[in-house]
Structures are given as C-alpha cells and as structure tokens.
Protein backbone atom coordinates (compact mmCIF):
# COMPACT_ATOMS: atom_id res chain seq x y z
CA UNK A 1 -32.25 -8.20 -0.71
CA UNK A 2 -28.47 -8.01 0.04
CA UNK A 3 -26.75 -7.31 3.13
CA UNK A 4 -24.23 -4.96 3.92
CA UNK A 5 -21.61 -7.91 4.06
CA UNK A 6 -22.64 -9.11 0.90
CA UNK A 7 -22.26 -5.91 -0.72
CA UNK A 8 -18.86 -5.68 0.35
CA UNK A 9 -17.76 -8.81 -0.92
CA UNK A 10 -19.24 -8.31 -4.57
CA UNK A 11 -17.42 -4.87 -4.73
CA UNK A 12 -14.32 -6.82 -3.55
CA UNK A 13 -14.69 -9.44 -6.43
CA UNK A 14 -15.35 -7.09 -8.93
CA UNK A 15 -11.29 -5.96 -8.53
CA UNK A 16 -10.22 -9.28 -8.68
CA UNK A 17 -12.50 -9.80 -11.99
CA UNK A 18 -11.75 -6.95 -13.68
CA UNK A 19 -8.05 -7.78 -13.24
CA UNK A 20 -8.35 -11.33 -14.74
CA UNK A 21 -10.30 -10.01 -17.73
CA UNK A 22 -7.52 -7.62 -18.49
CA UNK A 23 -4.48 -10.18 -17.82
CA UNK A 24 -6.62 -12.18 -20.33
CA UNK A 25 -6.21 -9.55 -23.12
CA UNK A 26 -2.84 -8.38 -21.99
CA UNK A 27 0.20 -8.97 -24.14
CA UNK A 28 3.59 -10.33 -22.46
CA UNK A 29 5.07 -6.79 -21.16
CA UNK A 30 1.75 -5.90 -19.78
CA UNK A 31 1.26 -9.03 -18.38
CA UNK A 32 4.35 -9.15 -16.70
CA UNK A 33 3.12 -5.39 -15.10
CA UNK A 34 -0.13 -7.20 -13.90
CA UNK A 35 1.90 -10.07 -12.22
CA UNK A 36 4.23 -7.81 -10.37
CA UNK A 37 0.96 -5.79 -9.41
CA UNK A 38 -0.87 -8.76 -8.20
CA UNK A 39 1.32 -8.86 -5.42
CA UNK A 40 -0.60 -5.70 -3.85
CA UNK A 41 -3.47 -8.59 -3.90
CA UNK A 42 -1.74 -10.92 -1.93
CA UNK A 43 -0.69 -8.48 0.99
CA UNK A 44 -3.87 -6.88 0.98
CA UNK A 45 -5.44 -10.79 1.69
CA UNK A 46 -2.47 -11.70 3.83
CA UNK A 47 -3.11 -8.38 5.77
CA UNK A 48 -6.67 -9.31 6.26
CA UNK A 49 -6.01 -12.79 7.80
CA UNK A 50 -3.06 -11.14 10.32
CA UNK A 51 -5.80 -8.56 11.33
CA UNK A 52 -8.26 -11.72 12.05
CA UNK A 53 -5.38 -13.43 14.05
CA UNK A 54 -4.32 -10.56 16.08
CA UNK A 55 -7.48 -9.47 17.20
CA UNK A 56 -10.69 -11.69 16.63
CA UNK A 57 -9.09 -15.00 17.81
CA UNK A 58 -12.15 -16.82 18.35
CA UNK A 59 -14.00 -15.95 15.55
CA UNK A 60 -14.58 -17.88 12.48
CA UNK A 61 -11.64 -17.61 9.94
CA UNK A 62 -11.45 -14.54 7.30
CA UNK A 63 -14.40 -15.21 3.96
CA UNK A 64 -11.80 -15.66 1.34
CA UNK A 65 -14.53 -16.78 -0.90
CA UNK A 66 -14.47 -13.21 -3.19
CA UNK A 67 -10.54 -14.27 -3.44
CA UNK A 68 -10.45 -17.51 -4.07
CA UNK A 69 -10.55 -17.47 -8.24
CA UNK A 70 -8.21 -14.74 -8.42
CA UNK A 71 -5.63 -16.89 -5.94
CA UNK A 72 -6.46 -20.07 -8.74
CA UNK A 73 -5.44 -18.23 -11.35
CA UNK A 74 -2.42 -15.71 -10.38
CA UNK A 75 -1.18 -16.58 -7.69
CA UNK A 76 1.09 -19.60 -6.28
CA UNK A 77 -0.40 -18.74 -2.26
CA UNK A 78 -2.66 -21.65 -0.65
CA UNK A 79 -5.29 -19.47 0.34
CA UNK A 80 -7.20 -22.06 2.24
CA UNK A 81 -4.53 -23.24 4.05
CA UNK A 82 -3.73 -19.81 5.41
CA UNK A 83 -6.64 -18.69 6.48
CA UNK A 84 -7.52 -21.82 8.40
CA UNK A 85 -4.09 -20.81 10.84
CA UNK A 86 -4.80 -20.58 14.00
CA UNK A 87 -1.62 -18.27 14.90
CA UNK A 88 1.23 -16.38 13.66
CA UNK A 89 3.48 -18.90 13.66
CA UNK A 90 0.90 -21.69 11.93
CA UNK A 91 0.33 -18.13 9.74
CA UNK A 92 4.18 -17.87 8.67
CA UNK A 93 5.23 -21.45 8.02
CA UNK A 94 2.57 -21.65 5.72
CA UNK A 95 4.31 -19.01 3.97
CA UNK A 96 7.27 -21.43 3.43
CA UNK A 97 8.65 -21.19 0.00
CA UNK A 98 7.42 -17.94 -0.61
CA UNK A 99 8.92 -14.42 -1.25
CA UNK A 100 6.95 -13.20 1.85
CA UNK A 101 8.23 -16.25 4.22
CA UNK A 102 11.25 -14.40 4.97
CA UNK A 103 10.06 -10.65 5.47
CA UNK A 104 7.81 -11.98 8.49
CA UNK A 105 9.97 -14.69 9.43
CA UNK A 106 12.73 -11.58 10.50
CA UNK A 107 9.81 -10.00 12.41
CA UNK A 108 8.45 -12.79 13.82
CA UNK A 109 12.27 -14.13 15.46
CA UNK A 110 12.17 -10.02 17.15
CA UNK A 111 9.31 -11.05 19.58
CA UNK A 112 7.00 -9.57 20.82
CA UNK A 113 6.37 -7.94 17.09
CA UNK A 114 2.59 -5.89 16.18
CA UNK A 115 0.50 -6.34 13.44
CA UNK A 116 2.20 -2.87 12.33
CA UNK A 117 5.25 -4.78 12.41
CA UNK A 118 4.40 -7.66 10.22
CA UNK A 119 2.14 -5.26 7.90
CA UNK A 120 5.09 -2.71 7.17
CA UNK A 121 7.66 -6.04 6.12
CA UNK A 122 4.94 -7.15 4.05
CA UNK A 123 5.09 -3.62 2.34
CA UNK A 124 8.46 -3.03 2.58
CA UNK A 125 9.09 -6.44 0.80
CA UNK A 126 6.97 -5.74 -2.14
CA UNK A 127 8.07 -1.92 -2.77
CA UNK A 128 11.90 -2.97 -2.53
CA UNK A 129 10.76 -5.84 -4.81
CA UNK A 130 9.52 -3.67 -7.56
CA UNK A 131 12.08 -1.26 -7.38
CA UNK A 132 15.17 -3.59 -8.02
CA UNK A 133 13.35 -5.69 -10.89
CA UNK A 134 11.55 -2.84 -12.96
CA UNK A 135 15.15 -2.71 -15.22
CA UNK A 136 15.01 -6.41 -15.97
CA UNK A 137 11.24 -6.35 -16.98
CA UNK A 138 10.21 -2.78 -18.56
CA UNK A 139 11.91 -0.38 -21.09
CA UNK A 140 11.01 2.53 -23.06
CA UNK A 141 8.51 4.57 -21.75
CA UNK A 142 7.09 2.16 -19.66
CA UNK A 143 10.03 1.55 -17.62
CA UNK A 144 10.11 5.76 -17.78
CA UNK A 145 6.22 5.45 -16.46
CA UNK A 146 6.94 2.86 -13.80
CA UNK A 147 9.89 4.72 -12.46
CA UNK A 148 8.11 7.72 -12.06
CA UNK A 149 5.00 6.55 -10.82
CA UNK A 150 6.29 4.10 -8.07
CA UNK A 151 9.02 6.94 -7.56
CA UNK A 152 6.88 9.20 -6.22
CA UNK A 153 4.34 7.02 -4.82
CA UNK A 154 7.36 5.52 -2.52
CA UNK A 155 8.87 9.05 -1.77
CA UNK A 156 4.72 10.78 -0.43
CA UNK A 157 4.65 6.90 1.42
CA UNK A 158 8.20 7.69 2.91
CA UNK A 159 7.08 11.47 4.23
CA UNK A 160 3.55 9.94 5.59
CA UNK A 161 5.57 7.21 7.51
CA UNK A 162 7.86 9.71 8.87
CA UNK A 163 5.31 12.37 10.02
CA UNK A 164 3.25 8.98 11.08
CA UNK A 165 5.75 7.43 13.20
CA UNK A 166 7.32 11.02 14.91
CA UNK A 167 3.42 11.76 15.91
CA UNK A 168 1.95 8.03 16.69
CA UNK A 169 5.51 6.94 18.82
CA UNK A 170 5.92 10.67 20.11
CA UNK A 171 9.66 10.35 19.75
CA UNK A 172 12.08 12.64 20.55
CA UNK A 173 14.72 13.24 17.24
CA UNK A 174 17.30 11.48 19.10
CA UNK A 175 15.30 8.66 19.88
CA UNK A 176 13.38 8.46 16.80
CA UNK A 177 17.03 8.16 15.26
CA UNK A 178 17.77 5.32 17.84
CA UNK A 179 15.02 3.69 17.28
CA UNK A 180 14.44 3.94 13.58
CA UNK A 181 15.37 0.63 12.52
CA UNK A 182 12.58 -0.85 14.72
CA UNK A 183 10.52 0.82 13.08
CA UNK A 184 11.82 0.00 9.68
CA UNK A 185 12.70 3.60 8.74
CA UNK A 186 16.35 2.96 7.52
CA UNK A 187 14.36 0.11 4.91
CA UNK A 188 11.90 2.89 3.79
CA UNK A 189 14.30 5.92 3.05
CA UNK A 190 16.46 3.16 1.02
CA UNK A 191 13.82 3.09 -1.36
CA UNK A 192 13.30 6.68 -2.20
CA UNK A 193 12.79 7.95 -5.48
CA UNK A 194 15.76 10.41 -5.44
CA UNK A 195 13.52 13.86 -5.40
CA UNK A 196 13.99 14.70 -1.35
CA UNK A 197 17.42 14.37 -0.80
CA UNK A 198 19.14 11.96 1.94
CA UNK A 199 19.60 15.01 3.85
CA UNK A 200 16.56 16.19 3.78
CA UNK A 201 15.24 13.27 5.26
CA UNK A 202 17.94 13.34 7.77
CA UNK A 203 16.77 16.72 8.80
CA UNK A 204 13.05 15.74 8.80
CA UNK A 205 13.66 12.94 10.92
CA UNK A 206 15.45 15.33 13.31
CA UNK A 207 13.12 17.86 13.30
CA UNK A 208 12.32 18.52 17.10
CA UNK A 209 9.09 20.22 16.70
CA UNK A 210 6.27 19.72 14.25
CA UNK A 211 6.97 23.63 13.00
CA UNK A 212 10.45 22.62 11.94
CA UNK A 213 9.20 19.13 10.41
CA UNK A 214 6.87 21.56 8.27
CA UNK A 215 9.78 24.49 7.66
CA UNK A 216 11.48 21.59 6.40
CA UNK A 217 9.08 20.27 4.15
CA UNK A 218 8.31 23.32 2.93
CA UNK A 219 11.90 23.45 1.02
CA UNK A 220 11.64 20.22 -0.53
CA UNK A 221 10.74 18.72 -3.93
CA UNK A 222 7.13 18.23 -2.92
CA UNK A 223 6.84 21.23 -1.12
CA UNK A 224 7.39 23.23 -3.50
CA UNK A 225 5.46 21.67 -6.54
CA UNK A 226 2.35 21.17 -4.69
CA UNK A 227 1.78 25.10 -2.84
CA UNK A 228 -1.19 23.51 -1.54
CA UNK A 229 0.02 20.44 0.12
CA UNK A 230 0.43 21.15 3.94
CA UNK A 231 2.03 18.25 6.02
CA UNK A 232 -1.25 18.18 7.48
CA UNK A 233 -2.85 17.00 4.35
CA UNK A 234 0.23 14.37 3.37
CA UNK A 235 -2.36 11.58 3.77
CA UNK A 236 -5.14 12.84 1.69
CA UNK A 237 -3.02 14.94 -1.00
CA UNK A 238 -1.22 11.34 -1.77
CA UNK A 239 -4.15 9.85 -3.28
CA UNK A 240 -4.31 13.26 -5.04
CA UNK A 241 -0.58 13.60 -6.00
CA UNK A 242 -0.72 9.62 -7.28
CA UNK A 243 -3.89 9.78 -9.29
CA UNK A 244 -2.82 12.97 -10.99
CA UNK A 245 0.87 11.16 -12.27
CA UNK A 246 -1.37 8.17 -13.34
CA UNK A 247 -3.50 10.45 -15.34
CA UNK A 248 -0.52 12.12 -17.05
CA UNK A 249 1.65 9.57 -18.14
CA UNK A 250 -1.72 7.34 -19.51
CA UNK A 251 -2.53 10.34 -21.79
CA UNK A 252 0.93 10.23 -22.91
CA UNK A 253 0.76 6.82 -24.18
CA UNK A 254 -2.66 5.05 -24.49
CA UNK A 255 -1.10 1.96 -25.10
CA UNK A 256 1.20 1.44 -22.12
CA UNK A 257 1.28 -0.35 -18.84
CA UNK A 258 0.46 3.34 -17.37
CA UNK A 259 -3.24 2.91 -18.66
CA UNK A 260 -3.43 -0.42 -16.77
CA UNK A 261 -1.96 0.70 -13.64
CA UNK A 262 -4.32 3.69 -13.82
CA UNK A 263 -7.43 1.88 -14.33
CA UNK A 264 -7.06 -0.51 -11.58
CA UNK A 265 -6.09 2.04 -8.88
CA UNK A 266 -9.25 4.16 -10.06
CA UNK A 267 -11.29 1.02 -9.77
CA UNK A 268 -9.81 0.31 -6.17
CA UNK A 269 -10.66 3.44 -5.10
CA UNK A 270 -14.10 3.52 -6.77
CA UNK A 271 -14.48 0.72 -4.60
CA UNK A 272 -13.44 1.88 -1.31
CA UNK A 273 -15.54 5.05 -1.37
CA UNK A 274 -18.35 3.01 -2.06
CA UNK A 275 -17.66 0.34 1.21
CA UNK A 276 -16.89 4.33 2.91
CA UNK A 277 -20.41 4.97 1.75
CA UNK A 278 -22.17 1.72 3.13
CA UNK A 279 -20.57 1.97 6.83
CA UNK A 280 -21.54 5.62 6.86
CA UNK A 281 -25.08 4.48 6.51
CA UNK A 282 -24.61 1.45 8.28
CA UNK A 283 -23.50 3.92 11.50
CA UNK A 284 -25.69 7.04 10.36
CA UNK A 285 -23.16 9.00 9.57
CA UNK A 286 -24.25 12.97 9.08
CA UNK A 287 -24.11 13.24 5.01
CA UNK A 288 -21.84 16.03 4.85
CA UNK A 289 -19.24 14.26 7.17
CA UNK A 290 -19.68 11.11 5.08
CA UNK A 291 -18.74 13.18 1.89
CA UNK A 292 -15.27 13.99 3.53
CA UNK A 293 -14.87 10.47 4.40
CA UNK A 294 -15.54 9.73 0.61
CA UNK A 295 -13.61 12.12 -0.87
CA UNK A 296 -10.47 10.98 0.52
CA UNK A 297 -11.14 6.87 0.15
C-alpha cells in the first residue's frame, strides 16, 4: 500500500538507523570516525533544503521527518528551524554558530552566488575538515586507512571537478585559469592526496582540447593503474575505484574504522540504486536502460 514517496523516505531512514545502531556499539576511536562521517549527513540535508529554496519557492518546506532522530541524536543542527527558512539568507543565519556558517556566509557576501556555489563550500568545508584533523584523531592503521581512502577519494573528486567545470563552463585554459577561484578550483587542488602531481594538474587545467586533457591523464597516477579508466568514465569508475580501496583495506583489518566506513557507503549506495530503480518505473524507463542507470548509483 505504499507510495513511491513513502518508499523513498523509509530507504532514507534506514541509513540514518543503521548508523545509530552502529555508533551505539562503537568504541571511542570508531566513534569519533562516525562523528566526523556524520557530517556527510548534514550536507546531504542542508543540500536538500538549498535545492527546495532555490527552486520550489512556493512549495511546502523539505519532509525532514526520516531525519529528524538522527539530527536528535548526532548532531548539534536545528533541523526544524532550517527547513522552515524562507530564503538564503533566513537559510544561513540559522547556521550561526556552526562550522558551516562561515563556508556559505563567504559565498553568500559574492552575490549573485548558485546553488553550485553554496553546494561546492559545503563540500569543500567538510573534505578540508577531515583532512587537517585525521592526525589528531586516528593512528595506526586506521589513520593509514583514512589517509588512503579519503586520499584518493579527494584526488578522482578533484579530476571529475576539473573535467566537470572545463566541459559545463566551456572555458578556454586561460580563462579557466582566471577564473578558477570562482569556481573554487585553487580550494580543491589544495586538498589533493599527493598521487597527481601539482603539475600535472597545472597541465590538465591548461589543456586546450579535450585530446590533450586525456593525453594528459593518461600519464598520471590514475591513468596508469586503472588501463580501463577513460576520462570519459571518471564519474562512474569513481564509485568503482572507491568501493574497491574500501574493500581492501577492510579485509586487511576486520576490526578497524575501514569496515565501518565500508559498510555505510555500500549501504548508501544500496540505497540509491534502489530510489534509481523506483523513478525508472515511476517514468517507464526501458529495463535495460534502467540497469545502466543502476549500475552506476
């Protein structure tokens, strides 16, 4: 007797659920993993009531109901209060106090700033976050496992936001250069893992035709690891690339934050191919198309 709505909201609340059961069970070092990864939580709601502002103004505010016991429990964010703001700027002072007040806050003063604006700070806030505090909270092999998986998960998100931006802004090298840092580009790159070089970045981002960006990428770390990975596939050989380092370093070490981190992006992902799979059938979708769809949720 459900609805397609109400389908989508149970599948929702079954992340947040799973995620309190295991902070429940979790000793201090992996709880202090699942507190640092709850913040994925809060951008992904955050995102979801910036999406409402921007472009559904006069509907009803976003459901937060499959949200709202997680937001009790682990986080400090008045959910309610948020998603009853009528507007950005309502949106951001309600932020006040928060780490994500000043992010948006620098966005917001620029004018005239998109939702891909405000969703890229939140992002670029919470990966620069992780990466300067994972010292002072992990060591052993789970600082090893963190380093490595972030690493590489920040270095494929770097290369899809550069290929992204040169082929959605159709810049020019020289003008993607100049206008990089309204973009946030200069942010990203400072973030990377350390396997592409700083030059070859450079050179990527001054690539002046998509056959040089891909000559290019061809030499580098990634390039040459993964034979199969084209820049055409970036997007859908991330998922790949990320799920396969999860795998590797759980099986390492059954006991370690890696395990965690592995279930819950599984269990994200089990849950987005499934939502794929109900708005394939909501739109009748031909099956075999849907399966691609699927496949790369």
């Amino acid at each position: 007797d459900l609805h397609r709505g109400q389908i989508e909201k149970l599948l929702k609340k079954s992340i947040f659920l799973n995620f309190s059961r295991l902070y429940h069970f979790a000793n201090q070092e992996q709880r202090t993993f699942l507190s640092l990864y709850s913040k994925r939580y809060e951008i992904r709601v955050l995102k979801e009531i910036m999406t409402n502002l921007f472009d559904h103004r006069d509907t009803d505010p976003v459901d937060i109901s499959p949200y709202r016991d997680f937001f009790r429990l682990h986080s400090r964010l008045d959910i309610d209060r948020l998603a009853a703001c009528a507007n950005m700027d309502e949106f951001i002072a309600a932020l006040k106090g928060n780490d994500f007040f000043i992010p948006l806050s620098q966005v917001n003063e620029r004018g005239n700033a998109t939702l891909f604006d405000f969703g890229m700070a939140l992002d670029l806030s919470y990966f620069s976050h992780i990466w300067n505090v994972r010292k002072k909270l992990f060591k052993g092999n789970d600082l090893k496992q963190i380093t490595k998986a972030y690493g590489e998960k920040f270095d494929m998100l770097n290369l899809q936001f550069i290929q992204r931006s040169k082929r959605c802004f159709q810049m020019e090298s020289v003008n993607f250069a100049l206008e990089a840092d309204a973009i946030g580009l200069e942010e990203v790159i400072a973030i990377g893992y350390g396997t592409i070089r700083k030059e070859e970045i450079t050179t990527l981002v001054e690539a002046p035709t998509p056959e040089e960006f891909r000559r290019i990428f061809n030499g580098t770390y990634y390039g040459k690891k993964y034979e199969q990975l084209t820049v055409a596939s970036l997007e859908e050989f991330y998922n790949y690339i990320l799920r396969s380092i999860l795998e590797q370093e759980a099986r390492k070490d059954p006991y370690s934050v890696a395990v965690i981190y592995s279930y819950l992006y599984h269990k994200e992902h089990e849950v987005n191919r499934l939502t794929i799979a109900l708005e394939c059938v909501r739109y009748g979708v031909d099956p075999e198309q849907s399966l691609r769809y699927i496949r790369n949720g």
